[in-house]
C-alpha atoms as a PDB file:
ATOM      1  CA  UNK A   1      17.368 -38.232  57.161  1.00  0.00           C
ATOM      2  CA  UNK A   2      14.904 -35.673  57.884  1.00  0.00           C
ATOM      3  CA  UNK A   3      11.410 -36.167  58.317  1.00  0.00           C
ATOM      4  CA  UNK A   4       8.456 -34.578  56.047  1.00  0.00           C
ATOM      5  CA  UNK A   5       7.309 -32.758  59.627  1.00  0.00           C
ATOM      6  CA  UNK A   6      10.526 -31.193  59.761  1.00  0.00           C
ATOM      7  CA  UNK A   7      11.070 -29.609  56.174  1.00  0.00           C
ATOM      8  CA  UNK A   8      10.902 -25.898  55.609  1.00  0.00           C
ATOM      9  CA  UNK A   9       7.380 -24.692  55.126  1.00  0.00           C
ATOM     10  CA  UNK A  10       6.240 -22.587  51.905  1.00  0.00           C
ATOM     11  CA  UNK A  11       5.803 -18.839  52.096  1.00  0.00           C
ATOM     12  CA  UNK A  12       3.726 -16.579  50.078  1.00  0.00           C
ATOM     13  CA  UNK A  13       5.136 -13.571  49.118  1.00  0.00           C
ATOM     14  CA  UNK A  14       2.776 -10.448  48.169  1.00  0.00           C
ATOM     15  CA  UNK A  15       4.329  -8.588  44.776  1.00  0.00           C
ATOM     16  CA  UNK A  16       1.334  -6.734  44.287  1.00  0.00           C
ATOM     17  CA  UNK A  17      -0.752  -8.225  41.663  1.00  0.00           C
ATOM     18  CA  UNK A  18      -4.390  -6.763  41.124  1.00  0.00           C
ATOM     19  CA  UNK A  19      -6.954  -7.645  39.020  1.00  0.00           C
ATOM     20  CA  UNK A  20      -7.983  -5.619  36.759  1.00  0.00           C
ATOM     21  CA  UNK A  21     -11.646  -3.161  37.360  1.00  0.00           C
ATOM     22  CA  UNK A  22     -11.500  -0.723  34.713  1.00  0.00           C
ATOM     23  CA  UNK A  23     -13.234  -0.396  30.961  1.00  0.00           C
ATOM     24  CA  UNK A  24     -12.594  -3.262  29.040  1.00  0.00           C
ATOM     25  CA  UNK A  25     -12.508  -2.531  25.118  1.00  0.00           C
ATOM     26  CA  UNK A  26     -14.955  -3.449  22.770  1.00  0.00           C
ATOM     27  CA  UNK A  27     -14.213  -5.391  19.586  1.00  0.00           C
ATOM     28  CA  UNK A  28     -14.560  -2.136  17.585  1.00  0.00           C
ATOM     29  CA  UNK A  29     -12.100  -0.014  19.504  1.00  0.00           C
ATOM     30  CA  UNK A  30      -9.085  -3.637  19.727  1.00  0.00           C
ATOM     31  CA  UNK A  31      -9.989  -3.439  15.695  1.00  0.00           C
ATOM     32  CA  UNK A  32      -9.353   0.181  15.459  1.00  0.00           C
ATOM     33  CA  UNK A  33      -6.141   0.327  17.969  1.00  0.00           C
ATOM     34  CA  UNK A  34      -4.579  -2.571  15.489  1.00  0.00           C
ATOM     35  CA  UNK A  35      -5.446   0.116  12.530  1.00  0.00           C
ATOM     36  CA  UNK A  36      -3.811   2.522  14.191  1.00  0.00           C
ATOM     37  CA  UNK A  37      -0.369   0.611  15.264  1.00  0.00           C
ATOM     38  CA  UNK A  38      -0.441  -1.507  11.948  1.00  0.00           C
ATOM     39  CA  UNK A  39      -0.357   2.061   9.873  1.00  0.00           C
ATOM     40  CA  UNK A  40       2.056   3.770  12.235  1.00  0.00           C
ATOM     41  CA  UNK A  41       4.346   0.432  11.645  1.00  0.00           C
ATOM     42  CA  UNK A  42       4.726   0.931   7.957  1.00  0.00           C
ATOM     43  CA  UNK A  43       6.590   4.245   8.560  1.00  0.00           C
ATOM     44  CA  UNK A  44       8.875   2.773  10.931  1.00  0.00           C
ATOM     45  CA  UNK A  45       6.680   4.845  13.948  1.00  0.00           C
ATOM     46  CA  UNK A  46       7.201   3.548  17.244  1.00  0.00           C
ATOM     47  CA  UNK A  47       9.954   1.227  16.276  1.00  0.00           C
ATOM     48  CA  UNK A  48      13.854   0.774  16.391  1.00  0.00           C
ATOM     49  CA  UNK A  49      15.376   4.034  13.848  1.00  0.00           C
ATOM     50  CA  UNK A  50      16.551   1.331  11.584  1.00  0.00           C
ATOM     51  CA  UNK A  51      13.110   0.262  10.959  1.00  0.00           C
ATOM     52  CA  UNK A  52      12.401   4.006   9.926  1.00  0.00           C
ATOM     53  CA  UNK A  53      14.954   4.265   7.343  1.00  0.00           C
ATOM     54  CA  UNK A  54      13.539   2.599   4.332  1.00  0.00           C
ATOM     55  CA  UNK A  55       9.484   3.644   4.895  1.00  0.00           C
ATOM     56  CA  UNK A  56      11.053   7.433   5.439  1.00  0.00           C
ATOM     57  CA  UNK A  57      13.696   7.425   2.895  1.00  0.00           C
ATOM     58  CA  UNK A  58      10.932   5.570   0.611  1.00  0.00           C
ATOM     59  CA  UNK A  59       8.528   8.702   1.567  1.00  0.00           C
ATOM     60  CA  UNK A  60      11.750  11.856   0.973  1.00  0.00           C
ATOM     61  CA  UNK A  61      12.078   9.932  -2.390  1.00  0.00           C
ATOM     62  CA  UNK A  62       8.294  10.026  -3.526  1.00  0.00           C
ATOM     63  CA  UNK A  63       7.724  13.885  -1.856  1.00  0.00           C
ATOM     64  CA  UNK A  64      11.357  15.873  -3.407  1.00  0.00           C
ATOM     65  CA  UNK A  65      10.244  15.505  -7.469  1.00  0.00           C
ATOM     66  CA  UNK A  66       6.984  16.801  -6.486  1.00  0.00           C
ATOM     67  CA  UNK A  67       8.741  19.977  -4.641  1.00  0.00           C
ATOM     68  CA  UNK A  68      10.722  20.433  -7.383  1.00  0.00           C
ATOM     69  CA  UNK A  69       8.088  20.170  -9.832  1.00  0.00           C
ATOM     70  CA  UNK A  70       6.133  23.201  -7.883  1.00  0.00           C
ATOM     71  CA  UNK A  71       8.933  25.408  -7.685  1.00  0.00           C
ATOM     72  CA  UNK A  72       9.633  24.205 -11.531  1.00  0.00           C
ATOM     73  CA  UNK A  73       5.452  25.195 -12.198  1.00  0.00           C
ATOM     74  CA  UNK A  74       5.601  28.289 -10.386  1.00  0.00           C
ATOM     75  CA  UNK A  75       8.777  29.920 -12.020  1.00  0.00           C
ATOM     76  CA  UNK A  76       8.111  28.617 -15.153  1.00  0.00           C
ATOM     77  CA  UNK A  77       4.537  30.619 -15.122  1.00  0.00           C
ATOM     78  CA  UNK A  78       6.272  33.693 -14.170  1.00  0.00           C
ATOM     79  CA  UNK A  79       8.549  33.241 -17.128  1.00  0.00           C
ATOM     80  CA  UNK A  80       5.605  32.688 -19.637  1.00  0.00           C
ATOM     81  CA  UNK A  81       6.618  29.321 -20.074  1.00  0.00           C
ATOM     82  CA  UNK A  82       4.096  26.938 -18.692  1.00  0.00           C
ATOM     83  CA  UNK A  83       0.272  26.791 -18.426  1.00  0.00           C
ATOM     84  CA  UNK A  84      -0.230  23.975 -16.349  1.00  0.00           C
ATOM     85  CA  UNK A  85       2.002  20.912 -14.319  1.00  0.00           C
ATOM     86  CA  UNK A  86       5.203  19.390 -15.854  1.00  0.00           C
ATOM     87  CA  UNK A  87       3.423  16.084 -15.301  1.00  0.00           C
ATOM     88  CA  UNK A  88       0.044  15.005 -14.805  1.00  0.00           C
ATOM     89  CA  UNK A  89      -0.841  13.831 -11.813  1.00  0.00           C
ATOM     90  CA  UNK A  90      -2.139  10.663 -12.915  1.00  0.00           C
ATOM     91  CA  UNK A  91       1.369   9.217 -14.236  1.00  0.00           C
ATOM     92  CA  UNK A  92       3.102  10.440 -10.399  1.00  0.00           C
ATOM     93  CA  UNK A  93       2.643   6.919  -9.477  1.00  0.00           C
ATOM     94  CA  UNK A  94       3.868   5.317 -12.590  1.00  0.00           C
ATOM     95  CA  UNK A  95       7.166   7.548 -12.718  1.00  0.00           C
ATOM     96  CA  UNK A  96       7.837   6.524  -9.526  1.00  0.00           C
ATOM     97  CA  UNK A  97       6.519   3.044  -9.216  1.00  0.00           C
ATOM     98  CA  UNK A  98      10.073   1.947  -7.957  1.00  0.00           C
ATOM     99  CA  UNK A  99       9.980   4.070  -4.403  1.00  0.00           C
ATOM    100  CA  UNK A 100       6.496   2.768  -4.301  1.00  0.00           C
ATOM    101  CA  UNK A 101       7.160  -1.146  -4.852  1.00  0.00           C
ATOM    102  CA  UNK A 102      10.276  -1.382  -2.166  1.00  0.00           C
ATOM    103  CA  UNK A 103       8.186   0.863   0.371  1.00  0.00           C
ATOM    104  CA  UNK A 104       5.309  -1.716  -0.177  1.00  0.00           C
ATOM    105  CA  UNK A 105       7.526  -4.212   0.131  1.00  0.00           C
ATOM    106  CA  UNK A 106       9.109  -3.497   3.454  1.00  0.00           C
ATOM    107  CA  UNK A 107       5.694  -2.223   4.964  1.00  0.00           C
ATOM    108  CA  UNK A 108       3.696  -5.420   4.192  1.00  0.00           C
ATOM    109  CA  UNK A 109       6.062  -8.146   5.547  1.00  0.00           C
ATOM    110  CA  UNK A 110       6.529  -5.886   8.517  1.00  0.00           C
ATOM    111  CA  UNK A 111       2.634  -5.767   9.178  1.00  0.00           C
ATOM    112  CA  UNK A 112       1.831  -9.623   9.429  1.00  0.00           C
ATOM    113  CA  UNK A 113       5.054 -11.568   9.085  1.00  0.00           C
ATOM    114  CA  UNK A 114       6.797 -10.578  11.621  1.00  0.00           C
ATOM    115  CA  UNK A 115       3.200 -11.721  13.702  1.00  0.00           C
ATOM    116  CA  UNK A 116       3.543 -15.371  12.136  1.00  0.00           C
ATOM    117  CA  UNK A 117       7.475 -15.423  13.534  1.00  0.00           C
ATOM    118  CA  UNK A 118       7.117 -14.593  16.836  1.00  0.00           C
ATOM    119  CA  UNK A 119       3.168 -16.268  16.984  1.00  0.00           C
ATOM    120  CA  UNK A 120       0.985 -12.864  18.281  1.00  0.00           C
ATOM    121  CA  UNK A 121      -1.981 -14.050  16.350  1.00  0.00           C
ATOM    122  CA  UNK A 122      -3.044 -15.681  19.733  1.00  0.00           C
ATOM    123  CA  UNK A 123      -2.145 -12.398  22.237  1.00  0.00           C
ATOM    124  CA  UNK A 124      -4.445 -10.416  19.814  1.00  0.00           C
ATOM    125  CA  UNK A 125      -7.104 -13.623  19.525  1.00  0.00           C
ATOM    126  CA  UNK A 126      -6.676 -13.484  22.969  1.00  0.00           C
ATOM    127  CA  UNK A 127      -9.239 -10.166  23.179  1.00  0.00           C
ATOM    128  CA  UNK A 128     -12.599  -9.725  21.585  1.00  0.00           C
ATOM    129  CA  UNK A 129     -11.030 -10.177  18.226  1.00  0.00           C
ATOM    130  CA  UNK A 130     -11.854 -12.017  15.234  1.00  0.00           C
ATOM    131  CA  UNK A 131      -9.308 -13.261  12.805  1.00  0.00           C
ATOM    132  CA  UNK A 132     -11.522 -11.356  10.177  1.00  0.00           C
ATOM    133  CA  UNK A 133     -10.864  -8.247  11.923  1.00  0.00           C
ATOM    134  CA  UNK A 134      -7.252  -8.683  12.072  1.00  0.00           C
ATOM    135  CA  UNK A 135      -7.039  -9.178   8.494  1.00  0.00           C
ATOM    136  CA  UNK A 136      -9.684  -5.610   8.203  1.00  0.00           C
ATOM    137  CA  UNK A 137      -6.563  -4.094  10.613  1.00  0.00           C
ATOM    138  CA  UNK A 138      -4.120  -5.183   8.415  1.00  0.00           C
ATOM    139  CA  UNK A 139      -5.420  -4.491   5.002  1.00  0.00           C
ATOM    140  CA  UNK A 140      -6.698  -1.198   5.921  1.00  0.00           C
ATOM    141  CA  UNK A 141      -3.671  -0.021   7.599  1.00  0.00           C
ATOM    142  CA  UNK A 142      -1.570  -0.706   4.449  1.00  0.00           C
ATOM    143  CA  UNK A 143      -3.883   0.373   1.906  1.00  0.00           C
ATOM    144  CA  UNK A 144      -3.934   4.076   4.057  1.00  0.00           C
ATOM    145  CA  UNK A 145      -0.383   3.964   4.611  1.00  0.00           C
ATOM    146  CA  UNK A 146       0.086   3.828   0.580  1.00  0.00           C
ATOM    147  CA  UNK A 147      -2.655   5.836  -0.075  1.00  0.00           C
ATOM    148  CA  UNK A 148      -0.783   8.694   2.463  1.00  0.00           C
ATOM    149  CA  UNK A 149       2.743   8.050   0.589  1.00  0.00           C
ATOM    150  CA  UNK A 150       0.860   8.534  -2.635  1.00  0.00           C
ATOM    151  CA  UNK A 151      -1.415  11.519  -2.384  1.00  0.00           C
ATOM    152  CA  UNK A 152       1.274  13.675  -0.172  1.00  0.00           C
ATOM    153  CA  UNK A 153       3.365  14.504  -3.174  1.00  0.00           C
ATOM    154  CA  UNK A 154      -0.082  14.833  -5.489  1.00  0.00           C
ATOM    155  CA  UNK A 155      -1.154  17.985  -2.813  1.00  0.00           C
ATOM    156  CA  UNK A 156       2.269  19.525  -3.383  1.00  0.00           C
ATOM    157  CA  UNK A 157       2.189  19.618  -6.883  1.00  0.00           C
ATOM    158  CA  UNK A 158      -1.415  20.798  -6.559  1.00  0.00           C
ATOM    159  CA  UNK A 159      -0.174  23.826  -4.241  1.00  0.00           C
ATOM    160  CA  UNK A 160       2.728  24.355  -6.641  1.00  0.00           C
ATOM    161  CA  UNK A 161       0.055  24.715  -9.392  1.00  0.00           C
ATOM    162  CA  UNK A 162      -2.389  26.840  -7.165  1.00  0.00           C
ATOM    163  CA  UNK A 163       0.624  29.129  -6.485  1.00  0.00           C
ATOM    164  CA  UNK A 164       1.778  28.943 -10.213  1.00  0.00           C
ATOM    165  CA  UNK A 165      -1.840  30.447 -10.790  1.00  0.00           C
ATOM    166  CA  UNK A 166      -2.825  27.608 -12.988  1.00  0.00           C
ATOM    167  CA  UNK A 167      -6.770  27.224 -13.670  1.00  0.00           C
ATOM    168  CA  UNK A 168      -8.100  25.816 -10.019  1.00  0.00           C
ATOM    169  CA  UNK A 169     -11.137  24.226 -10.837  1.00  0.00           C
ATOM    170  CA  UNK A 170      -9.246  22.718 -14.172  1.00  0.00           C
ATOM    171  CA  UNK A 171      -6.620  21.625 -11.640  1.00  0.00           C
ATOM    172  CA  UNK A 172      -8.991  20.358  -8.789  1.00  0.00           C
ATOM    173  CA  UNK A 173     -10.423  18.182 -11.177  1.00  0.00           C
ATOM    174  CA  UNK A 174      -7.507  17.016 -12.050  1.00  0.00           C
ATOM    175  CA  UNK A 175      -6.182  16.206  -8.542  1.00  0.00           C
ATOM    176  CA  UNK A 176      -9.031  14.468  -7.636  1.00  0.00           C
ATOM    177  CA  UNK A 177      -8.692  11.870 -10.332  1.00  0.00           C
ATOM    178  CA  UNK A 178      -5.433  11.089  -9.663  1.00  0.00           C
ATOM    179  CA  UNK A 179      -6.331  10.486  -5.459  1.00  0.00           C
ATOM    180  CA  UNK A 180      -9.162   8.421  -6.946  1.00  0.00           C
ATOM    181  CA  UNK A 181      -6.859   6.530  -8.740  1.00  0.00           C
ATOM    182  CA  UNK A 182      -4.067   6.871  -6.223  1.00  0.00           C
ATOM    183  CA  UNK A 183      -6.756   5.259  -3.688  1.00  0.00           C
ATOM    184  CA  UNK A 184      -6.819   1.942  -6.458  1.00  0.00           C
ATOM    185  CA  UNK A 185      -3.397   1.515  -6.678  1.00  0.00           C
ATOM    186  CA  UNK A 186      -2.779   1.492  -3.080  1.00  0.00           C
ATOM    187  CA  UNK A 187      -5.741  -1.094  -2.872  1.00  0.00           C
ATOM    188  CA  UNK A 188      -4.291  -3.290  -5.078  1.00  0.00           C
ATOM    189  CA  UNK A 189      -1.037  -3.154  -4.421  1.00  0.00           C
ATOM    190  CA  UNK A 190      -1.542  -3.827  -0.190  1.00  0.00           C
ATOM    191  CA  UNK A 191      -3.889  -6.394  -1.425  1.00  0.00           C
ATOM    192  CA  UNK A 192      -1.129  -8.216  -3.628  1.00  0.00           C
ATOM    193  CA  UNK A 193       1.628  -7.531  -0.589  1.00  0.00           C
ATOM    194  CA  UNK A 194      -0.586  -8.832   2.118  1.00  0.00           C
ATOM    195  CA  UNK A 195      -1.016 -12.370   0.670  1.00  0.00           C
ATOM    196  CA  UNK A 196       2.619 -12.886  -0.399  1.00  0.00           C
ATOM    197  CA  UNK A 197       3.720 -11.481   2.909  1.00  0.00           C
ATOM    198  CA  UNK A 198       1.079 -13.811   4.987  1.00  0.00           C
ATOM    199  CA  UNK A 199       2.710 -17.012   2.872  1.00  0.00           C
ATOM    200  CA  UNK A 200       6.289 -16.504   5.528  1.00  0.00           C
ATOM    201  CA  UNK A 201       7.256 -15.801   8.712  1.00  0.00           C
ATOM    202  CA  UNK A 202      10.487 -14.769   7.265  1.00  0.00           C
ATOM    203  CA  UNK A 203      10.465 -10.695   6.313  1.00  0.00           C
ATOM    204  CA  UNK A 204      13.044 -10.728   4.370  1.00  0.00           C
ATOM    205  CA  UNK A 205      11.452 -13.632   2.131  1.00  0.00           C
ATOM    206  CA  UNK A 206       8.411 -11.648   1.763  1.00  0.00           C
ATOM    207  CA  UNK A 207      10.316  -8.297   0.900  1.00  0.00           C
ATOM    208  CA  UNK A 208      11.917 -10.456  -1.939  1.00  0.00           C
ATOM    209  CA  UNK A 209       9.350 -12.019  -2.884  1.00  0.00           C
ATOM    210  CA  UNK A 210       6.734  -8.894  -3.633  1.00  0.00           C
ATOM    211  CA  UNK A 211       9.273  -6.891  -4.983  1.00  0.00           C
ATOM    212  CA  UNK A 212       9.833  -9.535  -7.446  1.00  0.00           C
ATOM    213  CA  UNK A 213       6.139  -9.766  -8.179  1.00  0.00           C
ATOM    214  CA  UNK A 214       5.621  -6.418  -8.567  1.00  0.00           C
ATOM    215  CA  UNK A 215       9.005  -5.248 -10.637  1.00  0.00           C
ATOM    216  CA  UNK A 216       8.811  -8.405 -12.750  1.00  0.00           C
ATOM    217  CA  UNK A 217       5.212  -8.297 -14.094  1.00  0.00           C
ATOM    218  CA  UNK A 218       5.502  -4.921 -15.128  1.00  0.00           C
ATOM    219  CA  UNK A 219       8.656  -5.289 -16.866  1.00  0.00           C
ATOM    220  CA  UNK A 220       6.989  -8.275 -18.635  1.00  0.00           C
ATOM    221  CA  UNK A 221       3.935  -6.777 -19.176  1.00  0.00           C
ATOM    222  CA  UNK A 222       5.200  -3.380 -20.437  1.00  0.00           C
ATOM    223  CA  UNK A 223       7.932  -5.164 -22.883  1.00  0.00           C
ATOM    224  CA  UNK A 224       5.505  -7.469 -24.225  1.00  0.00           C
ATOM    225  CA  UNK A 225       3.243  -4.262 -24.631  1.00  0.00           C
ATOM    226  CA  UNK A 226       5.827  -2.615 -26.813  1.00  0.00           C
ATOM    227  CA  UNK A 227       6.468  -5.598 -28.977  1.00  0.00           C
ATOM    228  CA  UNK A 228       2.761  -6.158 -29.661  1.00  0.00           C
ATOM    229  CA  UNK A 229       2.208  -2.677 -30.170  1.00  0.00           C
ATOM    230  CA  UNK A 230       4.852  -1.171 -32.144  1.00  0.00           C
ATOM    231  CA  UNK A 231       6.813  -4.361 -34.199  1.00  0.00           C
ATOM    232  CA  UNK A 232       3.755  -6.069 -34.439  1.00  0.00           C
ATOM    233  CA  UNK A 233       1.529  -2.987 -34.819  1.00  0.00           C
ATOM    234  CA  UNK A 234      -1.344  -4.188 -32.688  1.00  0.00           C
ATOM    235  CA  UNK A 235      -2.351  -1.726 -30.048  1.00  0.00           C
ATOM    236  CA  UNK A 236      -5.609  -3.556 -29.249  1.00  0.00           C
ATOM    237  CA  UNK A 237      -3.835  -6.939 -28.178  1.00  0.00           C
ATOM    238  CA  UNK A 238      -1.104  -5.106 -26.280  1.00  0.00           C
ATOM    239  CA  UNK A 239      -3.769  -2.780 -24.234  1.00  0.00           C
ATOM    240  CA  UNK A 240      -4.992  -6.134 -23.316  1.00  0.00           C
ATOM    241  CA  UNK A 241      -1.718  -7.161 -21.787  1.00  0.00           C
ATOM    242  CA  UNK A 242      -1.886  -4.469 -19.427  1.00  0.00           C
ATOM    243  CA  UNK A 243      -4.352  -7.013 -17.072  1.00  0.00           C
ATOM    244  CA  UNK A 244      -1.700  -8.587 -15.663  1.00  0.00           C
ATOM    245  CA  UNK A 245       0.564  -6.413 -13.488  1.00  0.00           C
ATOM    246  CA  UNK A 246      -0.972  -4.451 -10.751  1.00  0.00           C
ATOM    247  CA  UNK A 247       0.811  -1.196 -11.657  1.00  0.00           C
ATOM    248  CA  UNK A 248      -0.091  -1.458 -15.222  1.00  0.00           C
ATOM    249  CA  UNK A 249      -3.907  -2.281 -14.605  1.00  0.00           C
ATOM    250  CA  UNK A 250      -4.426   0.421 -12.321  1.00  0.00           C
ATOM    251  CA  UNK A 251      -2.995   2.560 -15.013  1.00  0.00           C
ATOM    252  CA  UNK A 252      -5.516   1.365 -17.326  1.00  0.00           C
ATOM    253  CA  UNK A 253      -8.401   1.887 -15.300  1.00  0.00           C
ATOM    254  CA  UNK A 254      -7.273   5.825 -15.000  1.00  0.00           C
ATOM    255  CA  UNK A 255      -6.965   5.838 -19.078  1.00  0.00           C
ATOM    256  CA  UNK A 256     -10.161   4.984 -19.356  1.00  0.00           C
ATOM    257  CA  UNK A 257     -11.826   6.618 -16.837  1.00  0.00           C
ATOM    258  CA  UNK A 258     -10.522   9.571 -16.831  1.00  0.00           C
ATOM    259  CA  UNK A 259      -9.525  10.063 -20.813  1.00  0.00           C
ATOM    260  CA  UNK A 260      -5.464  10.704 -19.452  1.00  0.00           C
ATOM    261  CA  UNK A 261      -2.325   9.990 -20.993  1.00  0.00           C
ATOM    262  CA  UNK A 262      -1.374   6.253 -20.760  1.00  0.00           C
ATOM    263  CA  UNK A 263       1.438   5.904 -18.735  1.00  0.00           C
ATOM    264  CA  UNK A 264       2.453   2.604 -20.828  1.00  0.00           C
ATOM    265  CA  UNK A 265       3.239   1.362 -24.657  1.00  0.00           C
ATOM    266  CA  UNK A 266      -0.789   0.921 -24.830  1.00  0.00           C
ATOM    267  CA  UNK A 267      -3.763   1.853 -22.698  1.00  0.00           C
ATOM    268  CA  UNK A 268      -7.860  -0.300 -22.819  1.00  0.00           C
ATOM    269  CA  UNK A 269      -8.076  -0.459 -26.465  1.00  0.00           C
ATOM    270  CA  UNK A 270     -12.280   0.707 -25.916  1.00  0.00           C
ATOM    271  CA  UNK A 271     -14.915   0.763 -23.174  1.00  0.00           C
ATOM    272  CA  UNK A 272     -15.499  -2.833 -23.223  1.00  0.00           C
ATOM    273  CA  UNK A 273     -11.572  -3.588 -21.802  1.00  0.00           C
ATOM    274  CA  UNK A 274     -11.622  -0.070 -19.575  1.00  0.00           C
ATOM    275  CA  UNK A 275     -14.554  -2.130 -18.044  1.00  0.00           C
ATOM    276  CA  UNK A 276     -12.625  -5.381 -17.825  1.00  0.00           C
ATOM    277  CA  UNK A 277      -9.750  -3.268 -15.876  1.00  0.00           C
ATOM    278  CA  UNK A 278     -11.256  -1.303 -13.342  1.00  0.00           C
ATOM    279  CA  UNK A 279     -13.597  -5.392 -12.678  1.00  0.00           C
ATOM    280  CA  UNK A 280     -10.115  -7.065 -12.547  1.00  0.00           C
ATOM    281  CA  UNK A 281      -8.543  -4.081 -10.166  1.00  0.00           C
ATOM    282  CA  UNK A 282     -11.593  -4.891  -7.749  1.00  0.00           C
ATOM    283  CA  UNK A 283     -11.850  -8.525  -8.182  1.00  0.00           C
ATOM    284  CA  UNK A 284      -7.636  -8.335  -7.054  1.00  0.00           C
ATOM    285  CA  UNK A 285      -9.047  -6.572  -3.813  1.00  0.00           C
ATOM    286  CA  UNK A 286     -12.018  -8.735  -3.292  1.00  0.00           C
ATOM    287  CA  UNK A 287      -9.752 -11.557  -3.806  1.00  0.00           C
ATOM    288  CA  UNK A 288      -6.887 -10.411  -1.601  1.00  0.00           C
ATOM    289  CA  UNK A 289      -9.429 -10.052   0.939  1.00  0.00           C
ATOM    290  CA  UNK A 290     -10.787 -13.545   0.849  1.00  0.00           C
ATOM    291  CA  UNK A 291      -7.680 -15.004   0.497  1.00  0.00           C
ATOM    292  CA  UNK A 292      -6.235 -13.069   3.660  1.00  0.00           C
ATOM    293  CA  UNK A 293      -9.382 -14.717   5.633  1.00  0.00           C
ATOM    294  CA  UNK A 294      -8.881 -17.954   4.504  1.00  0.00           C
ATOM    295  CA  UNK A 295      -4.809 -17.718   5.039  1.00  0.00           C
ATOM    296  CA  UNK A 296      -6.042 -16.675   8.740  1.00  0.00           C
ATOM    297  CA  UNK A 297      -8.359 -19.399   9.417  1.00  0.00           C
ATOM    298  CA  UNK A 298      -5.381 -22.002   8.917  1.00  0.00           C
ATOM    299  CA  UNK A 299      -3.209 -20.215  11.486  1.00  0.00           C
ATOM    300  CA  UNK A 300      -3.041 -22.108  14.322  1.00  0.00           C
ATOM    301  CA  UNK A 301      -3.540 -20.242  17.833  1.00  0.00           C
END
């Protein structure tokens, strides 16, 4: 038996680690550099090409009507048969609230659930970072992304119109109400997403799970709209209805705003519930908000 004398000594080997001497970011620039991959993320940029498919395809299939409604609004001008867009720019979103809802859908469980799975709250906890600005990152990121998917196709109709030689200040005006309003309903809806998405670690729960939310309610909500307001012939009761789906209270808030064309069986009924709408679409974002935090504070790191 050998003695402690005689076993093999340790040896140190040199793989070149060095601390680290350069700038160190500040709290504001880790927030911003979440922003930044958190918005690039819900395209699909910077990760594997299947993760591009759905947030791209999602994108092709909310930009192609509005290139064909151009083309459609310039050669119908030249043939003397239009004098302004196929379709307002305030119902876009409405028309194609399906693309919207499933890229939502994919975008928000891939911002923070995927985090909860594989536990990177504490990596970015790790830096200068509060949990409040990770839900800021988050929130913001999504709300931009949708905001981007939304008022892409709004600028090509508006070009289409420009081109068509359509009034430009009539159509301006126009245009700017519906990025106003495309700004709410990308608000709203990341808001919605981001809580449902923050409740699982599981993705594919979360894609389920806001997709149901979001197609459900409005099916609900716009069925129950049309009952009230054309069997039972009471417009003012169904135009209430309209508070509770995102996509149908956003709508709302535009109708009365903006005096447009209700995009659903029955718009605010008066000022008093076009009040009530555009108070519930920020109390949903307020809410979202606070809820995120609060979510974020129970995480364990």
């Amino acid at each position: 038996m050998s003695s402690p004398d005689s076993a093999p000594a340790g040896v140190i080997h040199n793989i070149g680690y060095r601390g680290y001497d350069g700038e160190r970011l500040s709290r504001r620039a880790i927030t911003l550099a979440l922003y930044t991959h958190g918005l690039r993320g819900a395209f699909g940029l910077g990760r594997a090409a299947r993760s591009k498919v759905i947030p791209m395809g999602m994108a092709v299939v909310m930009l192609l009507p509005a290139v064909v409604l151009a083309v459609v609004a310039v050669v119908g001008e030249q043939m003397g048969q239009l004098s302004g867009p196929v379709v307002p720019y305030t119902r876009y979103a409405m028309i194609l609230q399906a693309a919207l809802a499933i890229f939502v859908a994919v975008a928000a469980p891939q911002s923070v659930s995927l985090d909860l799975r594989f536990h990177s709250l504490p990596l970015y906890l790790a830096r200068p970072l509060a949990r409040a600005d990770y839900v800021r990152a988050k929130l913001t990121a999504l709300t931009t992304a949708v905001f981007l998917l939304l008022a892409a196709p709004l600028l090509v109709m508006y070009l289409g119109s420009l081109a068509a030689g359509f009034d430009a200040a009539s159509e301006t005006a126009d245009v700017a109400q519906a990025l106003l309003g495309a700004l709410l309903y990308a608000a709203v809806l990341s808001s919605v997403s981001l809580v449902i998405a923050s409740l699982t670690s599981r993705r594919g729960f979360g894609i389920a799970a806001i997709v149901t939310v979001l197609v459900l309610s409005y099916s609900i909500v716009s069925s129950m709209q049309g009952v009230i307001a054309f069997d039972a012939d009471d417009p003012t009761t169904a135009g209430w209805v309209g508070l509770f789906s995102p996509m149908t209270l956003v709508d709302g808030v535009q109708v009365w705003a903006f005096g447009v064309t209700t995009s659903t069986p029955a718009g605010p009924p008066n000022d008093l519930a076009g009040a009530a709408f555009l108070l519930t679409s920020l109390a949903v974002v307020a809410l979202g908000y606070v809820v995120l935090n609060r979510r974020y504070r129970k995480v364990k790191v």
